[in-house]
C-alpha atoms as a PDB file:
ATOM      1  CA  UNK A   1       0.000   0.000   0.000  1.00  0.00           C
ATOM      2  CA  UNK A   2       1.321   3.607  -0.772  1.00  0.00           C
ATOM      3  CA  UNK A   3      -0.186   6.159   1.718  1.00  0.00           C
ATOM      4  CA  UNK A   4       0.531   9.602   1.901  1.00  0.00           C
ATOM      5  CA  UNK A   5       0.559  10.774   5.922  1.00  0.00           C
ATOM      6  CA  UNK A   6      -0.177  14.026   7.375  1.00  0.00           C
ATOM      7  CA  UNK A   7       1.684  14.235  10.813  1.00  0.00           C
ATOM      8  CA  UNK A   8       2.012  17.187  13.450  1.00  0.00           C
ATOM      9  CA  UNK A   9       6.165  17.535  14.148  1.00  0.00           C
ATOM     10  CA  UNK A  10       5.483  16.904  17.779  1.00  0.00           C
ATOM     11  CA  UNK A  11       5.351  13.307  16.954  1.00  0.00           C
ATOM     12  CA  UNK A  12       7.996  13.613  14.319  1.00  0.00           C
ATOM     13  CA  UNK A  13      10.570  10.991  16.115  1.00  0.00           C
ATOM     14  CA  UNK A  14       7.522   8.085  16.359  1.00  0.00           C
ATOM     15  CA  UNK A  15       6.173   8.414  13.179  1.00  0.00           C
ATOM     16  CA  UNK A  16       9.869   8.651  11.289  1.00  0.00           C
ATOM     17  CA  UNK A  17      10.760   5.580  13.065  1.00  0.00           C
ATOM     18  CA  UNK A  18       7.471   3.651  11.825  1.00  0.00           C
ATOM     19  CA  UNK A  19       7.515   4.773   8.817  1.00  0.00           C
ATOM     20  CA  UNK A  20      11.347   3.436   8.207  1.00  0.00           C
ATOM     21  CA  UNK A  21      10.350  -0.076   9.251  1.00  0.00           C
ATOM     22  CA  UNK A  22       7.128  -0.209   7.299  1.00  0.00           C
ATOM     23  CA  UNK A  23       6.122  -2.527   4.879  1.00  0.00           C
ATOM     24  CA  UNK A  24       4.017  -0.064   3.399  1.00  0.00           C
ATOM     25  CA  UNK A  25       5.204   2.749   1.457  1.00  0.00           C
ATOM     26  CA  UNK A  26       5.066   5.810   3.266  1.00  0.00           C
ATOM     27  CA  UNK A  27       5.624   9.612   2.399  1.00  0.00           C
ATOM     28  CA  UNK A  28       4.928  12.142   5.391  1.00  0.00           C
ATOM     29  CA  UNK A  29       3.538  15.923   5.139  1.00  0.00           C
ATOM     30  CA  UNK A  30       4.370  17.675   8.227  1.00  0.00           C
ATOM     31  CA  UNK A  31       2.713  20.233   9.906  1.00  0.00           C
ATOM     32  CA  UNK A  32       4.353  22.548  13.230  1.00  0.00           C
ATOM     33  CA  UNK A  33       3.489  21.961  16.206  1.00  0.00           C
ATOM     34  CA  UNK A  34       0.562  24.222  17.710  1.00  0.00           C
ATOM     35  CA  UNK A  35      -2.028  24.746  15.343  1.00  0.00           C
ATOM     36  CA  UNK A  36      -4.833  23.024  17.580  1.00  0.00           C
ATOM     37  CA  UNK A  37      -4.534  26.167  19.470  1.00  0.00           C
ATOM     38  CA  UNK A  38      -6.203  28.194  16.245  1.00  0.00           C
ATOM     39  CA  UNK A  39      -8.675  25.169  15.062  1.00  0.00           C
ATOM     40  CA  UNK A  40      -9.843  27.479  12.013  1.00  0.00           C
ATOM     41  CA  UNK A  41      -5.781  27.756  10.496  1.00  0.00           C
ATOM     42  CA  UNK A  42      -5.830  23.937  11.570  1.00  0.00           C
ATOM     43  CA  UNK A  43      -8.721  22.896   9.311  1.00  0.00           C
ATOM     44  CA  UNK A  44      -7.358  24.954   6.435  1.00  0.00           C
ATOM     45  CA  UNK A  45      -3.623  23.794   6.653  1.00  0.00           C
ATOM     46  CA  UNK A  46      -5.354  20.113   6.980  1.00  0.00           C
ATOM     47  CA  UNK A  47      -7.370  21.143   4.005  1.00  0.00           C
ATOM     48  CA  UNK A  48      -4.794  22.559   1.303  1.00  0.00           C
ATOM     49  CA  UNK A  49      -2.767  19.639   2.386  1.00  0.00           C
ATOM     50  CA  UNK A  50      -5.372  16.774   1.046  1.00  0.00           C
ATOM     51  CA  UNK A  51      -5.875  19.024  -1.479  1.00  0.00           C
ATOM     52  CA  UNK A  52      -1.980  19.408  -2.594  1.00  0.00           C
ATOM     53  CA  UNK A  53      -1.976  15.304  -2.226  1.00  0.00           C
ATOM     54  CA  UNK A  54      -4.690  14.709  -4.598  1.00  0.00           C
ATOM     55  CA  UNK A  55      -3.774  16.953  -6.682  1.00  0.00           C
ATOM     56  CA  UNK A  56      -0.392  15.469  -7.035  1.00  0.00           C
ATOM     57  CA  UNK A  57      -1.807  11.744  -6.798  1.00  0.00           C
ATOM     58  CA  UNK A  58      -2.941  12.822 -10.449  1.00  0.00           C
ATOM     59  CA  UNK A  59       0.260  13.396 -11.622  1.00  0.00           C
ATOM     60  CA  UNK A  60       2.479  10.545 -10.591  1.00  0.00           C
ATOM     61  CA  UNK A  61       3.049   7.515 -13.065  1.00  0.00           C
ATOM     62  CA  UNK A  62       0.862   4.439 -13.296  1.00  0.00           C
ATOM     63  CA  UNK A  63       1.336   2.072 -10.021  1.00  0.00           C
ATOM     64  CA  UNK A  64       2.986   4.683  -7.524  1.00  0.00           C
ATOM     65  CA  UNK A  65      -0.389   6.228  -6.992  1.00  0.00           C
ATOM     66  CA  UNK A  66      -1.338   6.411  -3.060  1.00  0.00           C
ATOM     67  CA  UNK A  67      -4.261   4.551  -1.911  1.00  0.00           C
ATOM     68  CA  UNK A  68      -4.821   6.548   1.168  1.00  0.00           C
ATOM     69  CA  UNK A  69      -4.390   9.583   3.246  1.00  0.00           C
ATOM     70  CA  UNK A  70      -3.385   8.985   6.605  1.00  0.00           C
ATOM     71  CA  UNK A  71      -3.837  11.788   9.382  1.00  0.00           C
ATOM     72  CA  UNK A  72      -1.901  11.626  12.701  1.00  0.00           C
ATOM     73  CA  UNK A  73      -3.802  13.795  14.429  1.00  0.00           C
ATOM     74  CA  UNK A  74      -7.220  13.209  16.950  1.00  0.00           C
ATOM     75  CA  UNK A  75      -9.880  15.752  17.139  1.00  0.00           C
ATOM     76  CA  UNK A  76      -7.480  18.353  18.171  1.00  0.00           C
ATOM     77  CA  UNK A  77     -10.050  21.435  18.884  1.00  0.00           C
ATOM     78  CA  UNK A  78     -12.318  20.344  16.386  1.00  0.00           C
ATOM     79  CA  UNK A  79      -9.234  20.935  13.470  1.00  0.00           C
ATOM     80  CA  UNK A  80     -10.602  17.952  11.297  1.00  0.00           C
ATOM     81  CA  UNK A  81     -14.016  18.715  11.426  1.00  0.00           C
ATOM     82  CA  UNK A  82     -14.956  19.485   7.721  1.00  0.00           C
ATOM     83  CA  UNK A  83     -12.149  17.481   5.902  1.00  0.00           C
ATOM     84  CA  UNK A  84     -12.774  16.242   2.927  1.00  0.00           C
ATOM     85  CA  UNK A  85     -11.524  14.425  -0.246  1.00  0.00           C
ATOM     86  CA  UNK A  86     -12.624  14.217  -3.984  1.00  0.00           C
ATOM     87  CA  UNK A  87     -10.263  10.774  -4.902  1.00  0.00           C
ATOM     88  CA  UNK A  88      -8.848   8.861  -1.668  1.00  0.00           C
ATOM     89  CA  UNK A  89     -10.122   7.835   1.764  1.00  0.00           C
ATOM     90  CA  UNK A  90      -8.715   9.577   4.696  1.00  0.00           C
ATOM     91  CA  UNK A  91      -8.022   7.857   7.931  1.00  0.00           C
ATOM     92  CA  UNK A  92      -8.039   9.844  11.206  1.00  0.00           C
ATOM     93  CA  UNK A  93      -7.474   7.819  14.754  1.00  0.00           C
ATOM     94  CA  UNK A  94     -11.056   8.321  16.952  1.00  0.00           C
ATOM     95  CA  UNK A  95      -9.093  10.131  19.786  1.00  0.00           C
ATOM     96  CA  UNK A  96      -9.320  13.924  20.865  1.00  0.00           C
ATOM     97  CA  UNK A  97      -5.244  14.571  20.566  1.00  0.00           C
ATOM     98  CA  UNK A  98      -1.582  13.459  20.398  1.00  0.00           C
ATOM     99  CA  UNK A  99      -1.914  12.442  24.168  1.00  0.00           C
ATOM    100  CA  UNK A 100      -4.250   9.164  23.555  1.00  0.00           C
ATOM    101  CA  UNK A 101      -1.320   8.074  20.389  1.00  0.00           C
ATOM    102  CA  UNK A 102       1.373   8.575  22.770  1.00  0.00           C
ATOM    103  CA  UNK A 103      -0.520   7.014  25.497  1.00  0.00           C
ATOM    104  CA  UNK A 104      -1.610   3.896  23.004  1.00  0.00           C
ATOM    105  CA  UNK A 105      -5.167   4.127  23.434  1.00  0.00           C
ATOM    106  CA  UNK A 106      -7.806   6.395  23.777  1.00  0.00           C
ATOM    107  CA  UNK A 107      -9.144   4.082  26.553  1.00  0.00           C
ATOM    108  CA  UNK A 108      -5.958   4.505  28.769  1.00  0.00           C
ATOM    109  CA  UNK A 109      -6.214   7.984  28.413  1.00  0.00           C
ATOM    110  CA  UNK A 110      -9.510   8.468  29.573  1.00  0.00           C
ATOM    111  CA  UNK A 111      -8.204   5.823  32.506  1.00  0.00           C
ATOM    112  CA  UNK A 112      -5.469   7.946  33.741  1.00  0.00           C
ATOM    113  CA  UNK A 113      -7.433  11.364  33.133  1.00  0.00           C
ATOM    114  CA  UNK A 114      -9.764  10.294  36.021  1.00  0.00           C
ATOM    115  CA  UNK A 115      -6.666   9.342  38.210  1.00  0.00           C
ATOM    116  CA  UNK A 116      -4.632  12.361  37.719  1.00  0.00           C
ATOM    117  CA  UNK A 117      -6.565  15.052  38.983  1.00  0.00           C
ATOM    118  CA  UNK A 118      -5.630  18.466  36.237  1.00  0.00           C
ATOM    119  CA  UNK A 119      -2.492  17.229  34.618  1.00  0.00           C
ATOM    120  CA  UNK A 120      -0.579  18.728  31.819  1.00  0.00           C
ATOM    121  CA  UNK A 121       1.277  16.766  30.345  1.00  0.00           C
ATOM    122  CA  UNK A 122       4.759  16.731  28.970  1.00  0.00           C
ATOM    123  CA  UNK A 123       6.853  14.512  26.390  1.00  0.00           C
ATOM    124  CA  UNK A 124      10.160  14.715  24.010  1.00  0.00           C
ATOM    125  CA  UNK A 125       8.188  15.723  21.056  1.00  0.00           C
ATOM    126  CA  UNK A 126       6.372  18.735  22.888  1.00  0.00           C
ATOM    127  CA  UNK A 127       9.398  19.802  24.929  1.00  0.00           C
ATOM    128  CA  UNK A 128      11.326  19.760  21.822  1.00  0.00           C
ATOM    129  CA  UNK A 129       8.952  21.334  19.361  1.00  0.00           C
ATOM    130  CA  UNK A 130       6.471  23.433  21.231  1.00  0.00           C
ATOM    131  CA  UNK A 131       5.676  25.953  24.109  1.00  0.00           C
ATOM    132  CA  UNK A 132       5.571  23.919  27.844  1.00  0.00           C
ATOM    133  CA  UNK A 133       5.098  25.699  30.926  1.00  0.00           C
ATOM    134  CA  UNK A 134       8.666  26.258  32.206  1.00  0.00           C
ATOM    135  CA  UNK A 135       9.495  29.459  34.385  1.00  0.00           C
ATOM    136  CA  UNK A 136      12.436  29.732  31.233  1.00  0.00           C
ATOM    137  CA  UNK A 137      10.083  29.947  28.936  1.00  0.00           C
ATOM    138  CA  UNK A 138       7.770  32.309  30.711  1.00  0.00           C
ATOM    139  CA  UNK A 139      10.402  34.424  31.122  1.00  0.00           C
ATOM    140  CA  UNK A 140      10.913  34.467  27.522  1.00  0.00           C
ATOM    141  CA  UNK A 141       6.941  35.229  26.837  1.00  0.00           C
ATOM    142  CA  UNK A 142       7.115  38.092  29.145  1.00  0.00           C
ATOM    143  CA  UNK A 143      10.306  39.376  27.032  1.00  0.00           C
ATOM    144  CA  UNK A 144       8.488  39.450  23.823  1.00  0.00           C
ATOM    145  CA  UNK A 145       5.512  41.186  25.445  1.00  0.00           C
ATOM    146  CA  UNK A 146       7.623  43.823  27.081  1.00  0.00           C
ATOM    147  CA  UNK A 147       8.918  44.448  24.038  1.00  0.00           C
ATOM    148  CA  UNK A 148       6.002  44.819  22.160  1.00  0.00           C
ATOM    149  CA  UNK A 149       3.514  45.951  24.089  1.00  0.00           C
ATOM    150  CA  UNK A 150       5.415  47.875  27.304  1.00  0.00           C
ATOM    151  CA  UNK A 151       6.677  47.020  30.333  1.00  0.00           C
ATOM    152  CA  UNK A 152       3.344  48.261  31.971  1.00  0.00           C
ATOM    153  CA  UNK A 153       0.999  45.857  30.250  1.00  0.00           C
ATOM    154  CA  UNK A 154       3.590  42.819  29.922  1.00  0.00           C
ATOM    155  CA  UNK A 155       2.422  41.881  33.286  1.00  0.00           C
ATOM    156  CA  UNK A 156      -1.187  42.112  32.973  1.00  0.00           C
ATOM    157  CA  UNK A 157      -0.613  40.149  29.386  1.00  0.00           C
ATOM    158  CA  UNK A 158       1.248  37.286  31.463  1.00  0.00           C
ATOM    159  CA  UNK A 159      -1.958  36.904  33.820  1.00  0.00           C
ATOM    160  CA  UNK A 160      -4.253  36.975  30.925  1.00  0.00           C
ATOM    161  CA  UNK A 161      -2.562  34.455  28.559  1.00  0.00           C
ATOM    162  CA  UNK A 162      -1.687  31.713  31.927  1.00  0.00           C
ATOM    163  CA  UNK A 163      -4.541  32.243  33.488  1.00  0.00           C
ATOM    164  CA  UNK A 164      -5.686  28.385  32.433  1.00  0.00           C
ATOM    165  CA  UNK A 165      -2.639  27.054  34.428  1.00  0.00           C
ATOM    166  CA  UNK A 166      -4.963  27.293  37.565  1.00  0.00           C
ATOM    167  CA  UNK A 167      -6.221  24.037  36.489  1.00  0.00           C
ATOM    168  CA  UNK A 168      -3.517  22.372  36.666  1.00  0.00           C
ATOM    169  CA  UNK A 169      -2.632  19.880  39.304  1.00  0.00           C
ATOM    170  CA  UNK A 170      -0.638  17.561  37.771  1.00  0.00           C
ATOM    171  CA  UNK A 171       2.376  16.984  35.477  1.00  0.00           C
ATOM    172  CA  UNK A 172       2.256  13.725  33.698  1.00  0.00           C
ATOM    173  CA  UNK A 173       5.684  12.825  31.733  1.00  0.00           C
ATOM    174  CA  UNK A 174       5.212  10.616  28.957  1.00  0.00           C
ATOM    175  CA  UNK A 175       8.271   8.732  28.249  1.00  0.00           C
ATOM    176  CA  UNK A 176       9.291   7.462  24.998  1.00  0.00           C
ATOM    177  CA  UNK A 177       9.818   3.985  23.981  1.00  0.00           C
ATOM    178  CA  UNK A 178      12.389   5.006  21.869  1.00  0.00           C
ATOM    179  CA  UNK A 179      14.470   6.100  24.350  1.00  0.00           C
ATOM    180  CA  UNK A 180      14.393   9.267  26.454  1.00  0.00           C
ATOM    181  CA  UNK A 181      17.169  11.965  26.919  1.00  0.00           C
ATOM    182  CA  UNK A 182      17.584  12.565  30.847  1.00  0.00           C
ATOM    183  CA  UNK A 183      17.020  16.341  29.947  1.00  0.00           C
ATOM    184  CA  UNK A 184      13.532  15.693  28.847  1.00  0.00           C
ATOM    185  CA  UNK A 185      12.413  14.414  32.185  1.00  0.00           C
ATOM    186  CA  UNK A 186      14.302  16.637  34.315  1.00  0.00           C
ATOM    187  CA  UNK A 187      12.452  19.703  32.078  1.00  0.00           C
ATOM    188  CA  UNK A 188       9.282  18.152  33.298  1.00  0.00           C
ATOM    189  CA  UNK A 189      10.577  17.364  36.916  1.00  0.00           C
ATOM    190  CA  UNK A 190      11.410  21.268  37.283  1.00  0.00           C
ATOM    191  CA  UNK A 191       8.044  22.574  35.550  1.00  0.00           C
ATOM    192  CA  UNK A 192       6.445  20.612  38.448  1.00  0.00           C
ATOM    193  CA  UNK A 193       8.656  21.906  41.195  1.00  0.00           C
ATOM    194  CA  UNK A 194       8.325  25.638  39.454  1.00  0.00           C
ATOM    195  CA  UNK A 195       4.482  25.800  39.211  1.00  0.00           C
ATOM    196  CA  UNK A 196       4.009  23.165  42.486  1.00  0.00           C
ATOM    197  CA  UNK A 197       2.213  20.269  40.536  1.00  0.00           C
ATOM    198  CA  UNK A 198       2.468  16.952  41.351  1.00  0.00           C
ATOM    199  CA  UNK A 199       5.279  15.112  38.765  1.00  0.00           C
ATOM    200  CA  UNK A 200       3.669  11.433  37.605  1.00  0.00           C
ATOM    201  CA  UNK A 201       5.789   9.388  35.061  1.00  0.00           C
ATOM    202  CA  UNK A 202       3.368   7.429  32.764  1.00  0.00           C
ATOM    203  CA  UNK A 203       5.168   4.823  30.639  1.00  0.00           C
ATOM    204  CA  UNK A 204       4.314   6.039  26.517  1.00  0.00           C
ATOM    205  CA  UNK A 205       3.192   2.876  24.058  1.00  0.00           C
ATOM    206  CA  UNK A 206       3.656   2.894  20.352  1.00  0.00           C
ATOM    207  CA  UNK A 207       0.532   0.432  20.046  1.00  0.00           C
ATOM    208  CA  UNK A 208      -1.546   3.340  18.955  1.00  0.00           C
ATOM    209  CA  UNK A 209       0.800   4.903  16.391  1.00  0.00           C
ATOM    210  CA  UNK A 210       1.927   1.600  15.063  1.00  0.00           C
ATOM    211  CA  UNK A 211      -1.773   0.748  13.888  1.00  0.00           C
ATOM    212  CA  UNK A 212      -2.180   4.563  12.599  1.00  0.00           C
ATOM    213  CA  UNK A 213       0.786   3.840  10.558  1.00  0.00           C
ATOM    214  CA  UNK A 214       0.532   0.031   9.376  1.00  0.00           C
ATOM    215  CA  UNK A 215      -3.209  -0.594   9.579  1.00  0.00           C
ATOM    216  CA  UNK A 216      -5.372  -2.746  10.379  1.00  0.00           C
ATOM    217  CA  UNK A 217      -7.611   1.025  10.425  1.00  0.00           C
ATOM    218  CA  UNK A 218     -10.316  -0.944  12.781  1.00  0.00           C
ATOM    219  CA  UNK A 219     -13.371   1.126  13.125  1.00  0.00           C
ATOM    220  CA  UNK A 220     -13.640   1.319  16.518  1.00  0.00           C
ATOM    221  CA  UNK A 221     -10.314   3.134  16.470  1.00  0.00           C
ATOM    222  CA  UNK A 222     -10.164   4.819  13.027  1.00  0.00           C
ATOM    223  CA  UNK A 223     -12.347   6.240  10.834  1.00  0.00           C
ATOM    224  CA  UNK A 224     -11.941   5.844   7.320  1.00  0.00           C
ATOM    225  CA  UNK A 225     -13.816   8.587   5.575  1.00  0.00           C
ATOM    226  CA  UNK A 226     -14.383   7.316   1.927  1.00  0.00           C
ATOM    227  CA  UNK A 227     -13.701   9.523  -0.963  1.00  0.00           C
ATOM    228  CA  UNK A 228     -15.990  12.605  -1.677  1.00  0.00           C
ATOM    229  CA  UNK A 229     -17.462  12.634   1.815  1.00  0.00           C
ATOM    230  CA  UNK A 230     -16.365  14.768   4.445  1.00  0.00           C
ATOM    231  CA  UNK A 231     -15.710  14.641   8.382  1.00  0.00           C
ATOM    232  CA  UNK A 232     -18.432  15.549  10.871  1.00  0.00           C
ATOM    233  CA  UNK A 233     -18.293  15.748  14.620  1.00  0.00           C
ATOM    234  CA  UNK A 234     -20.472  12.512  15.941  1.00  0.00           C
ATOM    235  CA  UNK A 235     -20.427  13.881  19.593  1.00  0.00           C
ATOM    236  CA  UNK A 236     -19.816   9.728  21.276  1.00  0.00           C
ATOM    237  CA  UNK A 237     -16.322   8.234  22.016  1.00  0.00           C
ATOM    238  CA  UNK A 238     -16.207   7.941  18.400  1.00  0.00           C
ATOM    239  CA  UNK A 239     -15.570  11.565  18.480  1.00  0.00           C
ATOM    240  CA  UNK A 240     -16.400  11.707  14.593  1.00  0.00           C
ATOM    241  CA  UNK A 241     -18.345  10.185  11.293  1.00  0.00           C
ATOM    242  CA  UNK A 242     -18.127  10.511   7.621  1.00  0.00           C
ATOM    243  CA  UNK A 243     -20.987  12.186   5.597  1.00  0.00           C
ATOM    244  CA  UNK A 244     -21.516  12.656   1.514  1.00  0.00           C
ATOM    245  CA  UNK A 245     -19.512  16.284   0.907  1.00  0.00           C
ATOM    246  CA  UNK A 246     -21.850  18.268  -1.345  1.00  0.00           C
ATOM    247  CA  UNK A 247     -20.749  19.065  -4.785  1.00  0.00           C
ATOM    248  CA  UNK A 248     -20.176  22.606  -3.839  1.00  0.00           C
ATOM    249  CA  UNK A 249     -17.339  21.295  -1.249  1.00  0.00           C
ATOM    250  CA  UNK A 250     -15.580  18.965  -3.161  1.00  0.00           C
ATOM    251  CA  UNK A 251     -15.268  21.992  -5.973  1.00  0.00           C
ATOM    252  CA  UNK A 252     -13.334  24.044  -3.222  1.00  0.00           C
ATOM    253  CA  UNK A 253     -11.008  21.232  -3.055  1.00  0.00           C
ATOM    254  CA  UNK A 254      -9.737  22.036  -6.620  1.00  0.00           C
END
C-alpha cells in the first residue's frame, strides 16, 4: 500500500521511526506543532494539504499512486471537522489529541485522566517542538511582550494568557519507547517543582501509532472517511463520522 501521511512535528521521532520499518510505502507531510490552538488555520492547513496530495496523486506515473491519506492527528479542537476528499479515503485515529497516540489508546487515556486530577502533560516531542510551561520559557513570553507591548501591560498580558494554568494539578511525563534523553524528564521534573504540581511518570506505548501507521484502520479506532465525503463531529467516544460532501465542497477542493 502507498499512503501519503499528514503528521504534526510533535510526533515527528515516532512516526519517522514507523515509517522506516514499514512494509508499506510511506511519504509524510508535516505540519508545526501548535495549530490546535487556532482550530480554524488547523482545518485549512489540513485542508490545502489533502488538497496538494490529490492533486499530485494525479500526476504521478501508473502504479505509484497512493491509496490513502493517513492523518496523525485526533480531534485536536475540532481541526478535522470538515475534511474532505474528492479521490482517496482519509483515515483519522477516533481520539481527541496526540496524548491518547502517545498514550496507546484512547481508553488509557480516559483511565489515567480520572486518576490524575488536572495534569498537563509533557513529552520529548512537545518539549522539543512546542511551548511547555517552564518558568524559562515564561520568562521568555514576558520578554516578547515587554517588548512589544510595554513594560506596563507585559504583566497584565502574562496573567491573561496563563490564566488556564490554575487548572492544573498535575504533570504527567510521557516517556518514549524510543528512548528518552535525561534532559527531557528533568524539564518536566522542574516545571512541576516551578508551578508546584504533582510530577507522575506514565510509561508512553507505540501500540496506537503503530496501527495509525501500518493498519489494520479498525473502526472502533479509526475512521476511514471514503472519498468525496467529508468529516463531521459525531459527539460519542467515536468523536467523529463521515458524511456525503456536497458538490459545492468537493469543488473548493480544486
Amino acid at each position: 500500500m502507498r499512503i501519503a501521511m499528514i503528521g504534526c512535528m510533535v510526533m515527528n521521532r515516532e512516526i519517522s521511526h514507523l515509517v522506516a520499518k514499514s512494509h508499506h510505502i510511506i511519504r509524510v507531510w508535516w505540519l508545526r506543532q501548535g495549530l490546535h490552538d487556532t482550530p480554524d488555520l488547523l482545518r485549512t492547513q489540513l485542508q490545502q494539504t489533502v488538497d496538494a496530495i490529490e492533486h499530485e496523486n494525479e500526476l504521478l506515473p501508473l502504479g505509484t499512486h497512493f491509496d490513502a491519506i493517513v492523518l496523525a492527528y485526533g480531534l485536536c479542537s475540532n481541526g478535522v471537522i470538515g475534511l474532505r476528499s474528492r479521490s482517496l479515503p482519509i483515515v483519522v485515529p477516533r481520539c481527541d489529541d496526540c496524548i491518547s497516540l502517545f498514550l496507546g489508546s484512547a481508553e488509557r487515556y480516559r483511565q489515567l485522566f480520572t486518576k490524575m486530577d488536572g495534569a498537563y502533560w509533557y513529552n520529548a516531542g512537545w518539549i522539543e517542538q512546542s511551548f511547555t510551561p517552564s518558568k524559562k520559557n515564561y520568562a521568555l513570553q514576558r520578554a516578547q511582550y515587554a517588548e512589544e507591548y510595554g513594560e506596563e501591560n507585559a504583566d497584565y498580558l502574562m496573567e491573561c494568557t496563563n490564566s488556564w494554568m490554575t487548572n492544573y494539578k498535575s504533570c504527567g511525563f510521557i516517556t518514549c519507547p524510543l528512548g528518552d534523553k535525561p534532559e527531557h524528564e528533568a524539564y518536566a521534573r522542574q516545571a512541576a517543582d516551578d508551578f508546584g504540581w504533582e510530577f507522575v511518570k506514565v510509561e508512553g506505548e507505540m501500540g496506537y501509532l503503530d496501527a495509525l501507521v501500518n493498519g489494520p484502520w479498525d473502526d472502533g479506532r479509526f475512521l476511514t472517511c471514503p472519498p468525496r465525503s467529508r468529516i463531521v463531529a459525531d459527539y460519542s467516544e467515536k468523536k467523529f463520522r463521515s458524511e456525503p460532501a456536497q458538490i459545492d465542497d468537493l469543488e473548493d477542493c480544486r
